[in-house]
C-alpha atoms as a PDB file:
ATOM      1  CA  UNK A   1       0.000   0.000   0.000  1.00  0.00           C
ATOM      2  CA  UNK A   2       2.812   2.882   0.574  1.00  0.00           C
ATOM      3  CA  UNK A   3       4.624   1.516  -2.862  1.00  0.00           C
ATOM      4  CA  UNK A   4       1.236   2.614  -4.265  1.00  0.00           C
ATOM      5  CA  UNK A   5       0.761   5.926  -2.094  1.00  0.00           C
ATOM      6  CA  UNK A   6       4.723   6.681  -2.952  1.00  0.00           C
ATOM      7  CA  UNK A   7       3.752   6.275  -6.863  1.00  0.00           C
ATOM      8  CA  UNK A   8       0.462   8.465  -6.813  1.00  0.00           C
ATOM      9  CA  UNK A   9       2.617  11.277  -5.095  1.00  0.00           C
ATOM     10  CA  UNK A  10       5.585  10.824  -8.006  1.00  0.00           C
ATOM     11  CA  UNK A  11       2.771  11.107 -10.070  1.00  0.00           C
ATOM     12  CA  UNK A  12       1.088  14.290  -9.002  1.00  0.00           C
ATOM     13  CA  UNK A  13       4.829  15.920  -8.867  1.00  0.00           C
ATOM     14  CA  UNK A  14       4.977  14.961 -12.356  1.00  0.00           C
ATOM     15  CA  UNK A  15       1.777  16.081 -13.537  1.00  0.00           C
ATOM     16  CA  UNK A  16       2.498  19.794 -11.475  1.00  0.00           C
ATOM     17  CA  UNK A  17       5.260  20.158 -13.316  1.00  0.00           C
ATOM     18  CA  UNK A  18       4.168  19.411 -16.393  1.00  0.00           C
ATOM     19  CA  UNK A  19       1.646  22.270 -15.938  1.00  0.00           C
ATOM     20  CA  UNK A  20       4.020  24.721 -14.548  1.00  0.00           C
ATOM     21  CA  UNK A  21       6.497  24.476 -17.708  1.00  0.00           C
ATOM     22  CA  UNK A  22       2.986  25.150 -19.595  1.00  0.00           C
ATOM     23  CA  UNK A  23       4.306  28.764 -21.502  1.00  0.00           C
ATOM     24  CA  UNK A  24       3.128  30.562 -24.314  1.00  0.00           C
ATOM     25  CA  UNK A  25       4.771  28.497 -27.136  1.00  0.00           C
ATOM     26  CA  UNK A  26       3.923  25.180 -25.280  1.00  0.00           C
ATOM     27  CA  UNK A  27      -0.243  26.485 -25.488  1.00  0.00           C
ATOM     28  CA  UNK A  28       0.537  27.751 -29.216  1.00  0.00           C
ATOM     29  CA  UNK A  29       1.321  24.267 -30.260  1.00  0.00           C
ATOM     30  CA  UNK A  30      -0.688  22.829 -28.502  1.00  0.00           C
ATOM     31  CA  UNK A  31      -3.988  24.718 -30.167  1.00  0.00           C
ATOM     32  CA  UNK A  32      -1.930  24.236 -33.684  1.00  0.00           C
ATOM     33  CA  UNK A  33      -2.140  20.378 -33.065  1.00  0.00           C
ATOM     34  CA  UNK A  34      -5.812  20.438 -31.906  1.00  0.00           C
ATOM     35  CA  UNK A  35      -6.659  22.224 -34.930  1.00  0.00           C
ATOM     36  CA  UNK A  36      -4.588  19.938 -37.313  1.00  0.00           C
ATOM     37  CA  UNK A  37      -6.435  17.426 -35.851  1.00  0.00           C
ATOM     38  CA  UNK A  38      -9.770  19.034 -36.356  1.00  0.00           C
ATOM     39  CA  UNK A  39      -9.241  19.641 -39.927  1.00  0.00           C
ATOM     40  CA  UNK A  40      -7.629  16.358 -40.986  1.00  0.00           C
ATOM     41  CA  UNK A  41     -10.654  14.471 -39.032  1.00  0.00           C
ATOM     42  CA  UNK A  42     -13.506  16.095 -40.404  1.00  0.00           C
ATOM     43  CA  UNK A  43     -11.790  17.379 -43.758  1.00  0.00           C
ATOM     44  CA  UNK A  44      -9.881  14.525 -44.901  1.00  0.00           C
ATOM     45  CA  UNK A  45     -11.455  11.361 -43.064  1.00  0.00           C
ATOM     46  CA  UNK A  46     -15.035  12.148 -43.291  1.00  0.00           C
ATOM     47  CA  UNK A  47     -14.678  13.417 -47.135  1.00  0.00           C
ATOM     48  CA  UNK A  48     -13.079   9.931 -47.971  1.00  0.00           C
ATOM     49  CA  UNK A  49     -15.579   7.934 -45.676  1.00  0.00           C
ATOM     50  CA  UNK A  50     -18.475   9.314 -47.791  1.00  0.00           C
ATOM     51  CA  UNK A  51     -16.805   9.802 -51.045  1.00  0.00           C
ATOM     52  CA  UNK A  52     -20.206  10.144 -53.058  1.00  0.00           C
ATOM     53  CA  UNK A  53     -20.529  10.701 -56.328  1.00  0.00           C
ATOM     54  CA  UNK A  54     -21.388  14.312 -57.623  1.00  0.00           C
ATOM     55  CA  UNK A  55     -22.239  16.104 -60.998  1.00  0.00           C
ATOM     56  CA  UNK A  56     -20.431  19.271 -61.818  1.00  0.00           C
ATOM     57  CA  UNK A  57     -22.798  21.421 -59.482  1.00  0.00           C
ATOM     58  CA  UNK A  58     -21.780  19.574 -56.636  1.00  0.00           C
ATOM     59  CA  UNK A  59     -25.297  17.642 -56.214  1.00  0.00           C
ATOM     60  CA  UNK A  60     -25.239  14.021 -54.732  1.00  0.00           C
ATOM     61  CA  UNK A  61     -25.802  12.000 -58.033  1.00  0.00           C
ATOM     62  CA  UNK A  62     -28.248   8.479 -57.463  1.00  0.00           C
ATOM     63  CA  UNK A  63     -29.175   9.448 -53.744  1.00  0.00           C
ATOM     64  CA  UNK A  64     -33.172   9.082 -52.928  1.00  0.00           C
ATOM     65  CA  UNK A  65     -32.777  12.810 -51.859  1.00  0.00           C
ATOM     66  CA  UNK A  66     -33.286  15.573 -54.352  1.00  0.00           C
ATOM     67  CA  UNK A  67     -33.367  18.860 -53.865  1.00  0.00           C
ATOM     68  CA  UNK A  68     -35.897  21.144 -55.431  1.00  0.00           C
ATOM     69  CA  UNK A  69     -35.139  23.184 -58.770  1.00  0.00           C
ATOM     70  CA  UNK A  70     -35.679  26.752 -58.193  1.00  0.00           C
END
């Protein structure tokens, strides 16, 4: 039980320090990897999940859907 209590506390030191050394250019790329990951998951990934056919206006081709002609 105090191997266990003796690991927690290493582990809360590490964690505090980890958040003190948090500075400006740490938080910038931080947000720049958030939002590369933001863009590549629903840019990329969800454009090649549904990767639907489309007619040179950009309307869904063969879906039960269509949208009215104005």
């Amino acid at each position: 039980m105090e191997k266990l209590i003796k690991k927690l506390q290493s582990l809360k030191e590490f964690i505090e320090i980890n958040i003190i050394t948090l500075n400006k250019t740490n938080i910038a790329w931080i947000i720049f990897g958030l939002f590369v990951i933001y863009v590549f998951t629903t840019k990329v990934l969800l454009n090649d999940l549904y990767d639907v056919a489309r007619d040179e206006d950009g309307n869904i081709i063969g879906s039960s859907y269509q949208a009215p002609n104005n």
